[in-house]
C-alpha atoms as a PDB file:
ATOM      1  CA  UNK A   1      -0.101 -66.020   8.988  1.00  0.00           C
ATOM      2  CA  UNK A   2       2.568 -63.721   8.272  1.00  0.00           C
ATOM      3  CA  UNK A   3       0.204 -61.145   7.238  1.00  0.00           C
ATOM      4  CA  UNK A   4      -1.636 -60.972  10.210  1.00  0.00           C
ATOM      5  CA  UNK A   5       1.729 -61.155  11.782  1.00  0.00           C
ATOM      6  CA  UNK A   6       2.903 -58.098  10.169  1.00  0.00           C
ATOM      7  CA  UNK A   7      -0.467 -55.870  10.749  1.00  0.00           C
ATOM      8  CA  UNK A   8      -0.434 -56.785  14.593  1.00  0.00           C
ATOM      9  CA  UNK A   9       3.271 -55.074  14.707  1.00  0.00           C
ATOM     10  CA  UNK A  10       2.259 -51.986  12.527  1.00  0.00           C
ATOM     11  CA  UNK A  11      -0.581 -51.483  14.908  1.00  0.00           C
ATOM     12  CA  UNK A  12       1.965 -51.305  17.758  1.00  0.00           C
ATOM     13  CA  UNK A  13       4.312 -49.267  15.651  1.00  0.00           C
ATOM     14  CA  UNK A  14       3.981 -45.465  17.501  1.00  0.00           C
ATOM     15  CA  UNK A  15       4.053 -43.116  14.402  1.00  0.00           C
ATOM     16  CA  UNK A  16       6.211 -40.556  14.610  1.00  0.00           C
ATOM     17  CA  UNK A  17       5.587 -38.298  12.069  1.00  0.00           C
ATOM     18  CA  UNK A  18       1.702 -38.292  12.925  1.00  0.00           C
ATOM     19  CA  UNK A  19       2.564 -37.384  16.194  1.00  0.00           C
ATOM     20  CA  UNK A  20       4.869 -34.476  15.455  1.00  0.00           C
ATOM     21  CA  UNK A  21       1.993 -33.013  13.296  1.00  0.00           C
ATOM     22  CA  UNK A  22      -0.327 -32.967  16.419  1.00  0.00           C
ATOM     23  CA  UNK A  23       2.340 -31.357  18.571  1.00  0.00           C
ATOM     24  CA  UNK A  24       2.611 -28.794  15.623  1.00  0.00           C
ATOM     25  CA  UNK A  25      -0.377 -28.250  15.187  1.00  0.00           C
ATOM     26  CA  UNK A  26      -1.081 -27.562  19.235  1.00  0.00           C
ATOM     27  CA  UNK A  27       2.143 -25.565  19.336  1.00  0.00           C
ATOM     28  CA  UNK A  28       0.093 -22.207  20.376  1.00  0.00           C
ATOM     29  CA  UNK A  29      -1.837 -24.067  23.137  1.00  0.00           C
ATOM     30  CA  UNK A  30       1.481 -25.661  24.303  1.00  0.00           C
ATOM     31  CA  UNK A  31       3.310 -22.126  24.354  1.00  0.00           C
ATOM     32  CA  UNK A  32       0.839 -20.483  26.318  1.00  0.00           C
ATOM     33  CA  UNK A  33       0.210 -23.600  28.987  1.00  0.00           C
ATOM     34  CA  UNK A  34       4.612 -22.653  29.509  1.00  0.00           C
ATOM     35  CA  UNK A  35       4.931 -19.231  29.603  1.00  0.00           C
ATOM     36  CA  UNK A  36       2.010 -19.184  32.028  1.00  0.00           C
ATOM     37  CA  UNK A  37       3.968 -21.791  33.959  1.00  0.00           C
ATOM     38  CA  UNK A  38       6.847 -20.080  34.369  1.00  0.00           C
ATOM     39  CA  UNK A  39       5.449 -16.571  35.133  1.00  0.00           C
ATOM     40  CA  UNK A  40       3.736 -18.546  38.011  1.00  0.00           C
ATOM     41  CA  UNK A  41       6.501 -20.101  38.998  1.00  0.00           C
ATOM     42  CA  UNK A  42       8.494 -16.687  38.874  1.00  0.00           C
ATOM     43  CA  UNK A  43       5.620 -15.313  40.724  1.00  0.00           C
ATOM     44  CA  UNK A  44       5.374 -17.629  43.743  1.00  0.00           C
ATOM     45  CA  UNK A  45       9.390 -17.266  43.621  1.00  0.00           C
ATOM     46  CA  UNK A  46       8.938 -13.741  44.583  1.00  0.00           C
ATOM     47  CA  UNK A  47       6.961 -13.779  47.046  1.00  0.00           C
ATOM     48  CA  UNK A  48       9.213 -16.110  48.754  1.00  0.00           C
ATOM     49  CA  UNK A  49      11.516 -14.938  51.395  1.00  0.00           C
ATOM     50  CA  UNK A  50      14.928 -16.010  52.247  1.00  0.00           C
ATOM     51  CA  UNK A  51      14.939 -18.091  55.121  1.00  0.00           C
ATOM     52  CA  UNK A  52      17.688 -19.385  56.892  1.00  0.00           C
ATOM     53  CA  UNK A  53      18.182 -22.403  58.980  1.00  0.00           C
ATOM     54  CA  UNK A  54      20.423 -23.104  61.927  1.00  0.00           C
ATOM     55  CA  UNK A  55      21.120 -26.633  63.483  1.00  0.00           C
ATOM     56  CA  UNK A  56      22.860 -27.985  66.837  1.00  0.00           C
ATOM     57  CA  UNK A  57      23.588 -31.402  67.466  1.00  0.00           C
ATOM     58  CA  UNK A  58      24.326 -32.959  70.642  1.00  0.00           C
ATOM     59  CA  UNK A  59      25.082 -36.599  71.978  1.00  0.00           C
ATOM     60  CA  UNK A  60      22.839 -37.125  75.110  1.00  0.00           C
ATOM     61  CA  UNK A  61      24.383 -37.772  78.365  1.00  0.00           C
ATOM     62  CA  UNK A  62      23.199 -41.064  79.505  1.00  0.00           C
ATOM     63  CA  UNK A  63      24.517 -42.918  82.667  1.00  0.00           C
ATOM     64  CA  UNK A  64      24.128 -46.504  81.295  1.00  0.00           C
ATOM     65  CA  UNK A  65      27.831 -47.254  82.934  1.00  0.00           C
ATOM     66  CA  UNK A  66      26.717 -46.091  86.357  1.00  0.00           C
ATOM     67  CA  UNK A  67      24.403 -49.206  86.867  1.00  0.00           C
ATOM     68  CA  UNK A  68      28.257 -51.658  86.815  1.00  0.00           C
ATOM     69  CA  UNK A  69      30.149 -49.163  89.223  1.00  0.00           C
ATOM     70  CA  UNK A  70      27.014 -49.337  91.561  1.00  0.00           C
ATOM     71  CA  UNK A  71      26.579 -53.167  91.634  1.00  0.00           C
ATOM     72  CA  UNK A  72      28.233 -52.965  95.021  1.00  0.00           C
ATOM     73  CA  UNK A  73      26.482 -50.137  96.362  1.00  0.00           C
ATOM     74  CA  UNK A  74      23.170 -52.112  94.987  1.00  0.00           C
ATOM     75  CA  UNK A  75      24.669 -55.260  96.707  1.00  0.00           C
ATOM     76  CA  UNK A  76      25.139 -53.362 100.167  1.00  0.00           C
ATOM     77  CA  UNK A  77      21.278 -52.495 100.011  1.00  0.00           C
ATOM     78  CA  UNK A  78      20.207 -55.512  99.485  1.00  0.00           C
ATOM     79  CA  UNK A  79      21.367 -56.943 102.658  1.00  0.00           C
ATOM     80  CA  UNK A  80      19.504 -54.451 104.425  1.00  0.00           C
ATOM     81  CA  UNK A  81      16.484 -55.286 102.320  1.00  0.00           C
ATOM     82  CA  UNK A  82      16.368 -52.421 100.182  1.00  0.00           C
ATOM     83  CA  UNK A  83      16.047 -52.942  96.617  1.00  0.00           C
ATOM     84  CA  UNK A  84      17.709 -49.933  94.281  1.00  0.00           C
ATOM     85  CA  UNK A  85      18.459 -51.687  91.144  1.00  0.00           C
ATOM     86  CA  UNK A  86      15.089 -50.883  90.054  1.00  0.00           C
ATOM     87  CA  UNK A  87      15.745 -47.314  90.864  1.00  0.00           C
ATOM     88  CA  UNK A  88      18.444 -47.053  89.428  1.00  0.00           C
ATOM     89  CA  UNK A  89      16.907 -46.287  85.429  1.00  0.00           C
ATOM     90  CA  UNK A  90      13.957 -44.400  87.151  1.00  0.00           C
ATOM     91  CA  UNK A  91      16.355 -41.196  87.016  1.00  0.00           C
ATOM     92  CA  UNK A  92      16.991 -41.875  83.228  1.00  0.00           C
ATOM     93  CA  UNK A  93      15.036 -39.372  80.569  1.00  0.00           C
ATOM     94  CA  UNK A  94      14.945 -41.534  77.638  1.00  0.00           C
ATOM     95  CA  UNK A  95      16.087 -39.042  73.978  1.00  0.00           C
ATOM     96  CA  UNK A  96      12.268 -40.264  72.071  1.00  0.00           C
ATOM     97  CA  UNK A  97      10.754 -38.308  75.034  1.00  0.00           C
ATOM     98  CA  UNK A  98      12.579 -35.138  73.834  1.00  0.00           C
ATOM     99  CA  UNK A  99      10.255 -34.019  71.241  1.00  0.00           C
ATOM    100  CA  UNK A 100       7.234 -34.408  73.859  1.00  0.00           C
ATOM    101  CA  UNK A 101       9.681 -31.613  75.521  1.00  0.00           C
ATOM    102  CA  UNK A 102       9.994 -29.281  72.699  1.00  0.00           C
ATOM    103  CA  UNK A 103       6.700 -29.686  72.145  1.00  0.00           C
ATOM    104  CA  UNK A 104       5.361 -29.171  75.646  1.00  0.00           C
ATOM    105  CA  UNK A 105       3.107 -25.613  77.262  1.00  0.00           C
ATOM    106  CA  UNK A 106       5.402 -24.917  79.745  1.00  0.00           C
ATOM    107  CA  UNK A 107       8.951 -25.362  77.090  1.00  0.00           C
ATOM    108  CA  UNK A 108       7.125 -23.259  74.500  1.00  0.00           C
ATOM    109  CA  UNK A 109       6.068 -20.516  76.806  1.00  0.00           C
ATOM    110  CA  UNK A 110       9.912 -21.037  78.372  1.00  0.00           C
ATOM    111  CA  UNK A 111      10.881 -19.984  74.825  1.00  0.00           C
ATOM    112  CA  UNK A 112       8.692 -17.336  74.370  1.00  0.00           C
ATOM    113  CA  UNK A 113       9.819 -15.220  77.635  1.00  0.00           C
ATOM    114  CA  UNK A 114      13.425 -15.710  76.651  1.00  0.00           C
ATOM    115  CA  UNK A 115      15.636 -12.841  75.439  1.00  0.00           C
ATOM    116  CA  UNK A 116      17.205 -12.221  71.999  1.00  0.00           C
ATOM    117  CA  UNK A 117      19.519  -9.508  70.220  1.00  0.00           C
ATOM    118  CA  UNK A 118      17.912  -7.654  67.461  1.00  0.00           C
ATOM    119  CA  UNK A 119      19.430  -4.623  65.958  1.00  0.00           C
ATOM    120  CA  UNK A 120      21.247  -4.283  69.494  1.00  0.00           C
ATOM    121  CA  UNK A 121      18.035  -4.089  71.052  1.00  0.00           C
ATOM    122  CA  UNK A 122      17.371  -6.673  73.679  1.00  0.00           C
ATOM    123  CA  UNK A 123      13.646  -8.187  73.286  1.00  0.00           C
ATOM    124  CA  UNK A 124      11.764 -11.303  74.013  1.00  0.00           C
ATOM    125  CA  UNK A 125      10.656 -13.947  71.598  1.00  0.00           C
ATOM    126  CA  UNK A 126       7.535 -13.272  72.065  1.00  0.00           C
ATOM    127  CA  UNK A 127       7.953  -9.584  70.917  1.00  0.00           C
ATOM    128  CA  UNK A 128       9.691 -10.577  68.217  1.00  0.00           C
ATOM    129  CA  UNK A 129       7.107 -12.466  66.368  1.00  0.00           C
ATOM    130  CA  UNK A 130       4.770 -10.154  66.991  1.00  0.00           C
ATOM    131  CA  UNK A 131       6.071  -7.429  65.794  1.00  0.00           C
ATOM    132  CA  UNK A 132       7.377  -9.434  62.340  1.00  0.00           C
ATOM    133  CA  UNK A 133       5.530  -8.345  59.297  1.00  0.00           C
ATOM    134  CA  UNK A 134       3.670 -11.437  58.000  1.00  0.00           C
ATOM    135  CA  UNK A 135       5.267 -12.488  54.770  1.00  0.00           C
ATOM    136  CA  UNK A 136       2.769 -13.408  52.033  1.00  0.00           C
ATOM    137  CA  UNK A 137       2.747 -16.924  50.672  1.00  0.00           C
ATOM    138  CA  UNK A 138       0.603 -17.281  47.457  1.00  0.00           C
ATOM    139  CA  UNK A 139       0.615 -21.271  48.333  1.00  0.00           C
ATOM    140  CA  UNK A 140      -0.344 -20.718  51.990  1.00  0.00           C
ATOM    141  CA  UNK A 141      -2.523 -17.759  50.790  1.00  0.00           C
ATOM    142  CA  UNK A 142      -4.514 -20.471  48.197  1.00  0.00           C
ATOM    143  CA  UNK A 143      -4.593 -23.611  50.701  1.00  0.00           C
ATOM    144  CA  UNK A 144      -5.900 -21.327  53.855  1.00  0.00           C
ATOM    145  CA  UNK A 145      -9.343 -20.345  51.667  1.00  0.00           C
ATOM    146  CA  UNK A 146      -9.780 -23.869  49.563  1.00  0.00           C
ATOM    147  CA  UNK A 147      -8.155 -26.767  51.693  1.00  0.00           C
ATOM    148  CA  UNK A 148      -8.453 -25.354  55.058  1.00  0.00           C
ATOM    149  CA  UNK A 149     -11.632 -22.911  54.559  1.00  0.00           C
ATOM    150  CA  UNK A 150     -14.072 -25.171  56.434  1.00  0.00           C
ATOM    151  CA  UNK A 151     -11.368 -25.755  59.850  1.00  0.00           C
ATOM    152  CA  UNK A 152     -11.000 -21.498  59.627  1.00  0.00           C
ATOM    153  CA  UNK A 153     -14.579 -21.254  59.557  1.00  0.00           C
ATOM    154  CA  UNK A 154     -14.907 -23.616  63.027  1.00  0.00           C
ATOM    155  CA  UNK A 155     -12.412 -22.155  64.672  1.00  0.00           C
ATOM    156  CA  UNK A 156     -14.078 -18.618  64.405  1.00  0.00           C
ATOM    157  CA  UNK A 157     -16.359 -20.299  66.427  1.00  0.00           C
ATOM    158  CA  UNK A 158     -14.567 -21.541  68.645  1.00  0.00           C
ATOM    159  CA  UNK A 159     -12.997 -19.788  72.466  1.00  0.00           C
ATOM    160  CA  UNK A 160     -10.547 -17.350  72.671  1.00  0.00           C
ATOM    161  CA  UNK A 161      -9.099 -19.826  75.498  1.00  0.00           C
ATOM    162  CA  UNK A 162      -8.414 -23.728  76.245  1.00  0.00           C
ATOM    163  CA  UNK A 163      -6.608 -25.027  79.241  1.00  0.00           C
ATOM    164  CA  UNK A 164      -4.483 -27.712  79.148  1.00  0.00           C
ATOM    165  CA  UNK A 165      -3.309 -29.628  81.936  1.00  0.00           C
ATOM    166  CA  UNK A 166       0.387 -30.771  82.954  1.00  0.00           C
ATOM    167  CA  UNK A 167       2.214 -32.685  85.422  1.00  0.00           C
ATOM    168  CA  UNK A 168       1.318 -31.719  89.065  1.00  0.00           C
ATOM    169  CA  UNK A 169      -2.308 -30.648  88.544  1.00  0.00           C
ATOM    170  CA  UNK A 170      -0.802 -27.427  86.852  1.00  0.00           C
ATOM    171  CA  UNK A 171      -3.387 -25.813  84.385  1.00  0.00           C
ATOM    172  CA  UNK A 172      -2.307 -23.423  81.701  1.00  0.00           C
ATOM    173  CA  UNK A 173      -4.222 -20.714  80.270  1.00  0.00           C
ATOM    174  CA  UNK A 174      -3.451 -20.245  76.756  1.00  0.00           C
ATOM    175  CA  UNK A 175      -5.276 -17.265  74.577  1.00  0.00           C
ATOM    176  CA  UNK A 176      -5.516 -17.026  71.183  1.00  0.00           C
ATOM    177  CA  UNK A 177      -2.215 -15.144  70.686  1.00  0.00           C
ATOM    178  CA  UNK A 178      -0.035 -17.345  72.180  1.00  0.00           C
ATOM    179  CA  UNK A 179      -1.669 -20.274  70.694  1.00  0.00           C
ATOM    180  CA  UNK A 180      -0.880 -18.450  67.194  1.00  0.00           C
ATOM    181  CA  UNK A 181       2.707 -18.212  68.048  1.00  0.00           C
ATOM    182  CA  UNK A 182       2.792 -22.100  69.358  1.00  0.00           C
ATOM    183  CA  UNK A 183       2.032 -23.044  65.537  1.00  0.00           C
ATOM    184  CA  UNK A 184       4.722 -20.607  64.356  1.00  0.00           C
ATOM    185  CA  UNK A 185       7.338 -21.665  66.758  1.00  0.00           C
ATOM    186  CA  UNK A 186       5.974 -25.830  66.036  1.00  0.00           C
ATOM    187  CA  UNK A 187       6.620 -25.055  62.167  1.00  0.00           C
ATOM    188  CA  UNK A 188      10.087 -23.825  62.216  1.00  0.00           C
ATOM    189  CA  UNK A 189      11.874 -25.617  65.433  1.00  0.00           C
ATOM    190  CA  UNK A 190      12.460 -29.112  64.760  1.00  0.00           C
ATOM    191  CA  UNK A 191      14.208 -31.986  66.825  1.00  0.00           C
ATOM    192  CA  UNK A 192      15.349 -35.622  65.207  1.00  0.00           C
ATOM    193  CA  UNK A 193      16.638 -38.214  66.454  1.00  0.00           C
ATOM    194  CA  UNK A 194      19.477 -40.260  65.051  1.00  0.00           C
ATOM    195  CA  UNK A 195      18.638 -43.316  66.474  1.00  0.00           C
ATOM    196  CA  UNK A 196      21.777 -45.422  64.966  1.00  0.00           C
ATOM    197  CA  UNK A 197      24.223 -42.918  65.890  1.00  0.00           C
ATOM    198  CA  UNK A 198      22.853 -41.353  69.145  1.00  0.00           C
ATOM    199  CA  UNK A 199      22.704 -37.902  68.537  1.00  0.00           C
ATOM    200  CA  UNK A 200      20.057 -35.159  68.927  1.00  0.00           C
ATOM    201  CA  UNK A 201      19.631 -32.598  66.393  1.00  0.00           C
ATOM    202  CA  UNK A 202      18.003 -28.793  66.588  1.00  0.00           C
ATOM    203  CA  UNK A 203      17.508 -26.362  63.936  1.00  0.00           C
ATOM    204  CA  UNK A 204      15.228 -23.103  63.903  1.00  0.00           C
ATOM    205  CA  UNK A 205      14.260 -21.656  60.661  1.00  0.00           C
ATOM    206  CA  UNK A 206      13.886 -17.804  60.216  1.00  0.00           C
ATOM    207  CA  UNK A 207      14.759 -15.243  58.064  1.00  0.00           C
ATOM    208  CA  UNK A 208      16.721 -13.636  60.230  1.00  0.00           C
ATOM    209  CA  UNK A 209      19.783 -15.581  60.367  1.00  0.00           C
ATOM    210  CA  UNK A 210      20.986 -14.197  63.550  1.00  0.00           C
ATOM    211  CA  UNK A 211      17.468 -14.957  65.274  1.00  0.00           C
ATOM    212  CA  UNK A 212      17.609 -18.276  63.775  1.00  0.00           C
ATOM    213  CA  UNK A 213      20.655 -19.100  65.699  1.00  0.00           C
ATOM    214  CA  UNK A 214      20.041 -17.664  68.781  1.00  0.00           C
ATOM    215  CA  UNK A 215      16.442 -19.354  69.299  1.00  0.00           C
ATOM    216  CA  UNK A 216      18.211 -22.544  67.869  1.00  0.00           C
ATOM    217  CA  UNK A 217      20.599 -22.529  71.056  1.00  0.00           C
ATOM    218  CA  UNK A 218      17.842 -21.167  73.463  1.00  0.00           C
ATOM    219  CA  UNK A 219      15.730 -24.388  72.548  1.00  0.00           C
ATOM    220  CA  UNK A 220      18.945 -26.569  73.205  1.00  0.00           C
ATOM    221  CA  UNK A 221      19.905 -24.841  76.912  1.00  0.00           C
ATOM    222  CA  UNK A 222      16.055 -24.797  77.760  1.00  0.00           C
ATOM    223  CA  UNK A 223      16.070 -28.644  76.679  1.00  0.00           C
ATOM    224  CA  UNK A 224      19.138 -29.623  78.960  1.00  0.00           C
ATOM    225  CA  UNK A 225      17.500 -27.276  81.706  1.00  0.00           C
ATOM    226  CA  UNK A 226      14.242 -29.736  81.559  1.00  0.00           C
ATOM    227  CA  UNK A 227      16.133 -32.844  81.297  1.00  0.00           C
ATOM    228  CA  UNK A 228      18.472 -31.781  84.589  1.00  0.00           C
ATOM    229  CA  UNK A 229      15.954 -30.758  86.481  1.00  0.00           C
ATOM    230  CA  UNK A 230      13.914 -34.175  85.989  1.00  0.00           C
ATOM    231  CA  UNK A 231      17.048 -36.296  86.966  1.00  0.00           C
ATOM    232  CA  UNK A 232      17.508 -33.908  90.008  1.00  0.00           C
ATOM    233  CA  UNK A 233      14.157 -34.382  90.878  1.00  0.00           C
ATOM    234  CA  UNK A 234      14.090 -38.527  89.922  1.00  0.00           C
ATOM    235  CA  UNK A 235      17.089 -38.606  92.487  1.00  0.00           C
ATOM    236  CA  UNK A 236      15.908 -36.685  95.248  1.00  0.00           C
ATOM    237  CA  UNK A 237      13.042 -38.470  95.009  1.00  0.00           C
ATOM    238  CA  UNK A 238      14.700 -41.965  95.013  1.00  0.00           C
ATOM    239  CA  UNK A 239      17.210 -40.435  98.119  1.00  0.00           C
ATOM    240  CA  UNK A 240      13.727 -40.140 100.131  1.00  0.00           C
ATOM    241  CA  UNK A 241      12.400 -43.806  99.336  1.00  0.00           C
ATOM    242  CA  UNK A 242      15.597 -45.296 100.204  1.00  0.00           C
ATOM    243  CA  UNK A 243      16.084 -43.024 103.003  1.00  0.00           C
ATOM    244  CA  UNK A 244      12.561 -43.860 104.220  1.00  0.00           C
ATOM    245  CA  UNK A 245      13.515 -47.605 103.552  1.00  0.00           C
ATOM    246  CA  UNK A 246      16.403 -47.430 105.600  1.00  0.00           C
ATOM    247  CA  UNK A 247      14.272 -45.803 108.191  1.00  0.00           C
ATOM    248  CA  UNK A 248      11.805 -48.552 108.326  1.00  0.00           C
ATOM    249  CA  UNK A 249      14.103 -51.425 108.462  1.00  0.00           C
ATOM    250  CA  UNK A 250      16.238 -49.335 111.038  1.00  0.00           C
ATOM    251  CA  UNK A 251      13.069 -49.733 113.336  1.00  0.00           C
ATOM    252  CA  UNK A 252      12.266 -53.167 112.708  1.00  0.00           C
ATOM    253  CA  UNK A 253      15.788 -54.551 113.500  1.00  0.00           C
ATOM    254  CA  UNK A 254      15.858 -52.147 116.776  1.00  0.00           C
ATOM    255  CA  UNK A 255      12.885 -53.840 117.304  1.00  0.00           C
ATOM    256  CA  UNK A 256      14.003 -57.409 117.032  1.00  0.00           C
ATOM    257  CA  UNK A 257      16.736 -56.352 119.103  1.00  0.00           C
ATOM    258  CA  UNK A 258      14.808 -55.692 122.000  1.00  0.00           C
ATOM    259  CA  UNK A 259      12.968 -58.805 121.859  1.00  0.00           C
END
């Protein structure tokens, strides 16, 4: 028994020595499989350019203590039959709609017609891009013709042009160029959300640093520019309905009046 024992434990013994004769004796195959290694990885290092990346963060203005100091304006309405309370968050942009925003026709295109310094030169976004020589990525250079050789071969296909519609039947017309520069601008401009702490964060990505900045605080000024003119808009429009409201009751106590 203790035989058998014994054998079973040799058999799960690892031999050392055996195994540092097989290393040994692959030590050519193992020398070349690293130095190839690192001249690829010294390689792709290259190749790689210097990018910087700058960040924003901001604490959304929300009016959540509005709805206590308007309890008595809400109270008032109601005795005339108009009911704001509902209204009242209708004029509220909630922060997770913020990357539909960023990532929106009419903010990208926003972006693209603004202005940035360069060299003391004053150009657009747009222009910018455009003009930037294309740095090579061996990576991006591998996965365009292996990974994503059979989407480049459908979209050669495919129109010059799509339309895409937005919010008050407007349709955008978006050519190939500008679509280019939506995936470049998509890549590099982020927006998260810190949902436990409440804050917004932008960064841009570039390797320009001073570009990087400046698009960085475009993006935030373009985003508060949205958000403002919603809540404008959500309020005028909820001045009308309870204008209107007012209106309508107006006429049907002037009307019980006479009777």
């Amino acid at each position: 028994m203790n035989d058998i024992s014994n054998h079973q434990v040799s058999e799960d013994e690892i031999d050392l020595i055996e195994l540092l004769k097989k290393v040994y004796l692959e030590k050519k195959f193992i020398l070349k499989t690293s130095i190839l290694a690192a001249l690829f990885g010294i390689v792709y290092a290259l190749f790689q350019p210097n990018e910087f990346t700058s960040s924003t963060t901001f604490i959304p203005q929300l009016s959540s203590g509005v709805k206590t100091e308007s309890s008595s304006l809400s109270g008032l309405a109601s005795l005339a039959g108009i009911n704001i309370g509902s209204m009242e968050s209708s004029s509220e942009f909630p922060p997770s709609l913020y990357p539909q925003v960023v990532g929106s026709i009419p903010f990208q295109l926003d972006l693209l017609s603004s202005k940035i310094q360069l060299e003391n030169k004053t150009i657009s976004v747009k222009d910018y891009f455009l003009n930037k020589p294309a740095s090579f990525s061996l990576l991006g250079f591998i996965k365009k013709y292996t990974i994503g050789l059979p989407s480049l071969i459908l979209n050669s296909f495919s129109d010059k042009e799509f339309k895409i519609n937005e919010s008050k039947s407007e349709i955008y017309i978006i050519d190939e160029v500008n679509q280019d520069l939506f995936k470049i601008i998509g890549s590099y401009l982020t927006l998260s959300i810190n949902e436990k702490e409440g804050f917004i964060t932008i960064s841009f990505s570039d390797s320009n640093k001073s570009v990087a900045a400046q698009i960085t605080q475009i993006a935030q000024n373009l985003l508060q520019e949205k958000i403002i003119k919603f809540k404008n808009q959500s309020s005028k429009e909820m001045l009308d309905f309870a204008l209107k409201q007012y209106s309508d009751k107006k006429a049907s106590y002037e009307k019980l009046q006479d009777e």
